[in-house]
C-alpha atoms as a PDB file:
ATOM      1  CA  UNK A   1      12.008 -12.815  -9.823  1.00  0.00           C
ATOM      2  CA  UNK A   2      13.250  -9.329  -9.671  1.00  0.00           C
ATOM      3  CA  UNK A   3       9.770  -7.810  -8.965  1.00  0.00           C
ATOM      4  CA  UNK A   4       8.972 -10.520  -6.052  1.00  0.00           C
ATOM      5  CA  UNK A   5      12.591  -9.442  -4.927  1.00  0.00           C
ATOM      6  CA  UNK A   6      11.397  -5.714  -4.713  1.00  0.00           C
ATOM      7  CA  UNK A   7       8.623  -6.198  -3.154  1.00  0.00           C
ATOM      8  CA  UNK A   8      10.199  -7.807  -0.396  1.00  0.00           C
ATOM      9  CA  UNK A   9      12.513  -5.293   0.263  1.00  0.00           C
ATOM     10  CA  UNK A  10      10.183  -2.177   0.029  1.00  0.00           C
ATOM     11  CA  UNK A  11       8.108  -3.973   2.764  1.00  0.00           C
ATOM     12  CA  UNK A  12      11.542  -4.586   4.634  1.00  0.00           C
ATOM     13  CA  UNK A  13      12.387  -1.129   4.369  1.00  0.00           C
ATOM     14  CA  UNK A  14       8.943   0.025   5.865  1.00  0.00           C
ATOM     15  CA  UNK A  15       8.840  -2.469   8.575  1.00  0.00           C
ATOM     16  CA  UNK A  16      12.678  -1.796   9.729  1.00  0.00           C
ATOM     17  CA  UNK A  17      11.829   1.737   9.973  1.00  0.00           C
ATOM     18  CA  UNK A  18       8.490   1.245  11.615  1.00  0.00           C
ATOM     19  CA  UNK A  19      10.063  -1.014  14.248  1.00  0.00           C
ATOM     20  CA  UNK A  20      12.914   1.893  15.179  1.00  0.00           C
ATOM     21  CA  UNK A  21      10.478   4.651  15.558  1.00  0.00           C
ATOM     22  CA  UNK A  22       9.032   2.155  17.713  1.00  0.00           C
ATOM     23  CA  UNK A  23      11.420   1.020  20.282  1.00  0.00           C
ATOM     24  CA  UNK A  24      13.039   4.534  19.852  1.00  0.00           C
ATOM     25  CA  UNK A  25      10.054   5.726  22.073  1.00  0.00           C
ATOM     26  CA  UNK A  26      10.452   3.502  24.922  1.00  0.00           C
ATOM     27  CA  UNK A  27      11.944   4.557  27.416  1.00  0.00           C
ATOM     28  CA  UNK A  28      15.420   4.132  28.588  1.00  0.00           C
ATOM     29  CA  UNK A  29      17.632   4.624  31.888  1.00  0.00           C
ATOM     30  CA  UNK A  30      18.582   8.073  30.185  1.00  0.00           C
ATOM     31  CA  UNK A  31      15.539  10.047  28.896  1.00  0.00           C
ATOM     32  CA  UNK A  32      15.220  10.688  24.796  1.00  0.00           C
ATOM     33  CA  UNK A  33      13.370  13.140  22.891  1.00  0.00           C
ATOM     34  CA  UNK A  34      11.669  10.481  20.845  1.00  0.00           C
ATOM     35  CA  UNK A  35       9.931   9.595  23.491  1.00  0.00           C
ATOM     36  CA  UNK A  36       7.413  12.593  23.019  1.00  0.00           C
ATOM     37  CA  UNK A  37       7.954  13.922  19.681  1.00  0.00           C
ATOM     38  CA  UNK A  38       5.169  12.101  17.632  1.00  0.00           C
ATOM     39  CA  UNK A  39       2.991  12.774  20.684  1.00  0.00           C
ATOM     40  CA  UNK A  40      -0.381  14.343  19.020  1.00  0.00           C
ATOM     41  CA  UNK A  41      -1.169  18.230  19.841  1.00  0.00           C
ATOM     42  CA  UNK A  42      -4.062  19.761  19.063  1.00  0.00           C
ATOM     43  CA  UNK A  43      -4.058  23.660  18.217  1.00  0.00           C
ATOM     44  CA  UNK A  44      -5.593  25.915  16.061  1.00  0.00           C
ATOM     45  CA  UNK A  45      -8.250  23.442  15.148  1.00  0.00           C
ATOM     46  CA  UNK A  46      -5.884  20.919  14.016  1.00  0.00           C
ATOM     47  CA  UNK A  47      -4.217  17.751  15.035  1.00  0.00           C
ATOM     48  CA  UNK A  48      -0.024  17.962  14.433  1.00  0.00           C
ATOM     49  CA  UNK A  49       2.907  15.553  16.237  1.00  0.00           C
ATOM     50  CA  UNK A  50       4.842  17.525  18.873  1.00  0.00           C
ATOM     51  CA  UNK A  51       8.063  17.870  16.853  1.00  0.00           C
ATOM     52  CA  UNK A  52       6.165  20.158  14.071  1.00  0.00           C
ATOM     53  CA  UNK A  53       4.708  22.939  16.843  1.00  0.00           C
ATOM     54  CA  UNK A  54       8.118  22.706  19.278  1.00  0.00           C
ATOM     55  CA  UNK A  55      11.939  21.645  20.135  1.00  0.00           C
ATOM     56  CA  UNK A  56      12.522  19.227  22.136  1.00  0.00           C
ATOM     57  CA  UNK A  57      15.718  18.413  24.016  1.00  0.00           C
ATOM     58  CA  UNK A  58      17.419  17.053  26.735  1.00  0.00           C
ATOM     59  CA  UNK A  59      18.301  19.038  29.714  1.00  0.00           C
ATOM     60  CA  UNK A  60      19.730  15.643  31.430  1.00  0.00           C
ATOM     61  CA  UNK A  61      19.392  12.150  31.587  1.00  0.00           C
ATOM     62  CA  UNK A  62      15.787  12.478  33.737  1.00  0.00           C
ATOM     63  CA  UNK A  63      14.633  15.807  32.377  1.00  0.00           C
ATOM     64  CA  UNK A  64      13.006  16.759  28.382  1.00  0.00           C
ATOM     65  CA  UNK A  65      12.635  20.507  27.845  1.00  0.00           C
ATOM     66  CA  UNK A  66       9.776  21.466  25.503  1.00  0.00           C
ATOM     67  CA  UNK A  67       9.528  24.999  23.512  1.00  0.00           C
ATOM     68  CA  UNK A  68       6.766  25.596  21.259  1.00  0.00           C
ATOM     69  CA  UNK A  69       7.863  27.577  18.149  1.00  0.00           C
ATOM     70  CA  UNK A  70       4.823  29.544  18.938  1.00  0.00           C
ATOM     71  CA  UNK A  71       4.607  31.271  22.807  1.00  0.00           C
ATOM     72  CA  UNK A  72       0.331  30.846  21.926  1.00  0.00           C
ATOM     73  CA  UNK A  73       0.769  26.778  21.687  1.00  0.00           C
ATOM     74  CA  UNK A  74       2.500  26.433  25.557  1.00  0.00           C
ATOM     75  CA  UNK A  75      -1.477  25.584  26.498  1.00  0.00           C
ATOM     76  CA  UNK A  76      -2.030  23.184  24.146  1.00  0.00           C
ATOM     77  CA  UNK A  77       0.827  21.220  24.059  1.00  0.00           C
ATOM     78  CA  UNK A  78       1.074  20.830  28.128  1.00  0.00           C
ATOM     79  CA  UNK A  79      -2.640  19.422  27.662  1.00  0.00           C
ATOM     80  CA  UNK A  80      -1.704  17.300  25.293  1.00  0.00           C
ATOM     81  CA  UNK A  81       1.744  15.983  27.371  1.00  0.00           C
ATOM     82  CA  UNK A  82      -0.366  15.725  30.320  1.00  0.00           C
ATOM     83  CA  UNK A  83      -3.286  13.478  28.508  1.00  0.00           C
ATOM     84  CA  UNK A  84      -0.359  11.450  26.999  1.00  0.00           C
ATOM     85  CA  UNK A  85      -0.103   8.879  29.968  1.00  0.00           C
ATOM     86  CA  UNK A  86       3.388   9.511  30.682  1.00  0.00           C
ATOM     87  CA  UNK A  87       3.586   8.914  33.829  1.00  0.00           C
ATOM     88  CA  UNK A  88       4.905  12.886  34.686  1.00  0.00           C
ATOM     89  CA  UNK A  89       3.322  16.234  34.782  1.00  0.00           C
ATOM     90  CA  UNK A  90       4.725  18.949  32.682  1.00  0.00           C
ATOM     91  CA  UNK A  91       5.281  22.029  34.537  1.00  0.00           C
ATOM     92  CA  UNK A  92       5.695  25.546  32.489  1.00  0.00           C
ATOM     93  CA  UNK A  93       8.100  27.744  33.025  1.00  0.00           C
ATOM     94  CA  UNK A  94       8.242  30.967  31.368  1.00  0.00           C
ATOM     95  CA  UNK A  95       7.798  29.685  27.215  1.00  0.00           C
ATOM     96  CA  UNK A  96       9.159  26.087  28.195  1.00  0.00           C
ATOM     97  CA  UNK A  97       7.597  22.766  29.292  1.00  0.00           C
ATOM     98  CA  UNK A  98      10.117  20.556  31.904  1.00  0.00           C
ATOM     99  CA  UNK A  99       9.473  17.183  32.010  1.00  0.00           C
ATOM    100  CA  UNK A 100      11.040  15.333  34.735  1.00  0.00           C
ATOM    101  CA  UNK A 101      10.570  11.642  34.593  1.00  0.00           C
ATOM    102  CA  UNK A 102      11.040   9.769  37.418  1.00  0.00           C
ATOM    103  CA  UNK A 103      13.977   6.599  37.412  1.00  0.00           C
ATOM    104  CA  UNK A 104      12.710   3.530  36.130  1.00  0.00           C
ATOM    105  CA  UNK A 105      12.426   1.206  38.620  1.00  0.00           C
ATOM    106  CA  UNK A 106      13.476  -2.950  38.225  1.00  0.00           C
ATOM    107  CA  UNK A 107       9.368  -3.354  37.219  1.00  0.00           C
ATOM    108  CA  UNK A 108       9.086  -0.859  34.589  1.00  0.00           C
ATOM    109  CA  UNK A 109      12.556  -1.716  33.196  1.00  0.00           C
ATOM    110  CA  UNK A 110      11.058  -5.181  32.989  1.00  0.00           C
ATOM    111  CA  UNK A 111       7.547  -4.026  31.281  1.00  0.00           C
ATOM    112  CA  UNK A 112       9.639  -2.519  28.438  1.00  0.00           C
ATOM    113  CA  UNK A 113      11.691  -5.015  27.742  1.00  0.00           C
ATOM    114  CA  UNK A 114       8.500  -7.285  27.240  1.00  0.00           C
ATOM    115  CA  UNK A 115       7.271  -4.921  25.303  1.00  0.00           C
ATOM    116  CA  UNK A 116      10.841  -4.315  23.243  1.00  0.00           C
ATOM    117  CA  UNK A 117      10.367  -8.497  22.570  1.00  0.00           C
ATOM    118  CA  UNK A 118       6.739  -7.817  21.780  1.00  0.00           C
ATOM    119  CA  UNK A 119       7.386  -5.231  19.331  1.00  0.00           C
ATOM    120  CA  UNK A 120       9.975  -7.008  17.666  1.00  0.00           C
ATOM    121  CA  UNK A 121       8.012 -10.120  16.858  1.00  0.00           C
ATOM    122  CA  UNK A 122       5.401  -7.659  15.112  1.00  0.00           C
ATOM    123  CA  UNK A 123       8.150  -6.853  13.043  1.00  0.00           C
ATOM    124  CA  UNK A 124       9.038 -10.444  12.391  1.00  0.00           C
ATOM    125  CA  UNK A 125       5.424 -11.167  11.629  1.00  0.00           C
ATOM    126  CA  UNK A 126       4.870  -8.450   8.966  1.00  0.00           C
ATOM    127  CA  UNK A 127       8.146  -9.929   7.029  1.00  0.00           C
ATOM    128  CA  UNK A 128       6.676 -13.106   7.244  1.00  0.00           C
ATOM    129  CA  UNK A 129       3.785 -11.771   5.256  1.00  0.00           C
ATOM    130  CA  UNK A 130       5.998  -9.371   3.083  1.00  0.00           C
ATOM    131  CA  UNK A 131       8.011 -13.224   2.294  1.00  0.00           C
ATOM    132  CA  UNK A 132       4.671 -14.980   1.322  1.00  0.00           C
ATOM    133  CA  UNK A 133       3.773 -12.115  -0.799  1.00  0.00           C
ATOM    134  CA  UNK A 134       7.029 -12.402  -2.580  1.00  0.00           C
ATOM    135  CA  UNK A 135       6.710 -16.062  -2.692  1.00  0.00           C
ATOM    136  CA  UNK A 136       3.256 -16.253  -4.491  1.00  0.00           C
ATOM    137  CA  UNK A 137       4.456 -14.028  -6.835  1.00  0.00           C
ATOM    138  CA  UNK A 138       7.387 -16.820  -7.714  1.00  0.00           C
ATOM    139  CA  UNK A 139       4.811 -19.750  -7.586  1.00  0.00           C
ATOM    140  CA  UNK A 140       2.541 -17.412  -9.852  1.00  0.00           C
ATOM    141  CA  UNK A 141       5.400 -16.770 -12.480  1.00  0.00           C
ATOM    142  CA  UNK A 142       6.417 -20.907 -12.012  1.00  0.00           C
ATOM    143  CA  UNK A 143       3.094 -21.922 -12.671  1.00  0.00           C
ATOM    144  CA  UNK A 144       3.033 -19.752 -15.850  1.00  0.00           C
ATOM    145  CA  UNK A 145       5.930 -21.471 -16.713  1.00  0.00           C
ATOM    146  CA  UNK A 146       7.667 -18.421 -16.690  1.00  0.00           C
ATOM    147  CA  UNK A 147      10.213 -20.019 -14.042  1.00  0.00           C
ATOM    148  CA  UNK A 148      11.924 -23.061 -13.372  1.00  0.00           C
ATOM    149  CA  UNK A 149      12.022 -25.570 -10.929  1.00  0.00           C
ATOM    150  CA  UNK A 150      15.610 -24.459 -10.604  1.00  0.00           C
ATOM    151  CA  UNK A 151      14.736 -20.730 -10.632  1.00  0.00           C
ATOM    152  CA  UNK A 152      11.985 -20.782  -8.021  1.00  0.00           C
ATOM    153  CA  UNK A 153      13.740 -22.591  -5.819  1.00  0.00           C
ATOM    154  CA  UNK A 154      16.568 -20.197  -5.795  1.00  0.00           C
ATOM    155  CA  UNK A 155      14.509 -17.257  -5.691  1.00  0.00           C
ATOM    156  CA  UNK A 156      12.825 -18.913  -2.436  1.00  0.00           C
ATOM    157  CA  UNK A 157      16.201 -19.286  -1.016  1.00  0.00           C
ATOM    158  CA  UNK A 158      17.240 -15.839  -1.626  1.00  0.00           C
ATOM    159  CA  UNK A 159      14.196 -14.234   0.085  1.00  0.00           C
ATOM    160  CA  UNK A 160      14.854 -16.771   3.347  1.00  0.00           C
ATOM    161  CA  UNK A 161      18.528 -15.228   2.977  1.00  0.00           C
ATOM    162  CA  UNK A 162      17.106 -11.995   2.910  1.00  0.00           C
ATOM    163  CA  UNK A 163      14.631 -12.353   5.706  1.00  0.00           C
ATOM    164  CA  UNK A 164      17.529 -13.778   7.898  1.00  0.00           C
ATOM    165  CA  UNK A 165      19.503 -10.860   7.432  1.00  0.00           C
ATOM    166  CA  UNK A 166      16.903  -8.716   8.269  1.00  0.00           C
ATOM    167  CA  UNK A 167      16.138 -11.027  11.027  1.00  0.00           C
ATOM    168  CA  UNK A 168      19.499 -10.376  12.293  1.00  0.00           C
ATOM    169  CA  UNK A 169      19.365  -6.586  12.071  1.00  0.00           C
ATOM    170  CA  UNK A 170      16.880  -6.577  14.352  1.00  0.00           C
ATOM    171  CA  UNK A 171      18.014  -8.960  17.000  1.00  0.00           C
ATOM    172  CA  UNK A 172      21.101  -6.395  17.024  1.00  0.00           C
ATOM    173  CA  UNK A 173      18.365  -3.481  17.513  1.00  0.00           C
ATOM    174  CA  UNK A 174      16.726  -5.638  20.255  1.00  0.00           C
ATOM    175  CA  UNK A 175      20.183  -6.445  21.993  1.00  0.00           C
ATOM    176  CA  UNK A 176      21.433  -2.770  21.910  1.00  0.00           C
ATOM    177  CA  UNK A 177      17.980  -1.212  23.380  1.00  0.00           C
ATOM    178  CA  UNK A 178      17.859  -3.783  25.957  1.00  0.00           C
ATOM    179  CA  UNK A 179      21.152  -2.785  27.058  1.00  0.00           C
ATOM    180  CA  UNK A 180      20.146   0.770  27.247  1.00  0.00           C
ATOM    181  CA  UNK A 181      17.188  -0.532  29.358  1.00  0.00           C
ATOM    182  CA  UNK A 182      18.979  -2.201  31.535  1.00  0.00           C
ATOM    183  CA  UNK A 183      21.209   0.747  32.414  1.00  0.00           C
ATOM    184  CA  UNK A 184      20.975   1.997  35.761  1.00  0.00           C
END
């Protein structure tokens, strides 16, 4: 039971923090650094996320301010902001990249909530799977006889418990980033 038990929760694990690097790069009423640092920047030959080549931080709620750790990267990583589909143009200045984002109008606050919703039933779906791993595992070891009827039924609730709860977490991640959506 123990090993059907761990398998769910590594899977949990990966998919909770899969689904916060997720919603933590839509976009808000007040601009966020996440929303650019695993952008992909190619220099020197190779391919590296933003947040390896450069700081990035907020100047204010509408405005990200970009330095490349290295003055020789400012080209590549405005070509890479720009091809990013943002919805802004980068403008250098000096060894800094400003990125002023426009407010989000009623539309596009809209658009990512659907897609906040969208993203979370991913989530949901992938511990769906990670339960019906776990639970052929426990109708594996039942069948062996290495359970009881007892026994696998408890160990079925206990991963439903667990899936609720996890269920739960993210509702409250879904509630609290549609609030900071809806923010004017």
């Amino acid at each position: 039971m123990q090993e059907a038990y761990d398998i769910f929760q590594t899977e949990r694990g990966e998919v909770l923090e899969w689904f916060r690097q997720e919603i933590a790069g839509l976009r808000s009423g007040r601009v966020k650094p996440d929303v650019i640092i695993n952008i992909q920047v190619e220099h020197y030959g190779t391919r590296n996320q933003l947040q390896s080549l450069a700081t990035v931080s907020s100047l204010d709620a509408r405005t990200l301010a970009v330095s490349p750790y290295d003055p020789s990267a400012i080209q590549a990583v405005e070509k890479a902001l720009t091809n990013a589909g943002l919805g802004v143009n980068p403008s250098v200045d000096g060894n800094m990249i400003r990125l002023a984002f426009p407010s989000l109008t009623e539309e596009v606050r809209n658009q990512t909530v659907k897609l906040l919703h969208k993203k979370a039933e991913e989530a949901r779906v992938r511990l769906r799977r990670a339960r019906d791993e776990a639970l052929k595992l426990v109708k594996e070891q039942k069948e062996k006889g290495d359970l009881t009827e007892d026994d696998f039924y408890n160990g079925r609730a206990k991963l439903d418990e667990m899936i609720g709860k996890t269920n739960e977490e993210i509702e409250t991640s879904i509630r609290k980033k549609e609030e900071e959506v809806r923010v004017v």
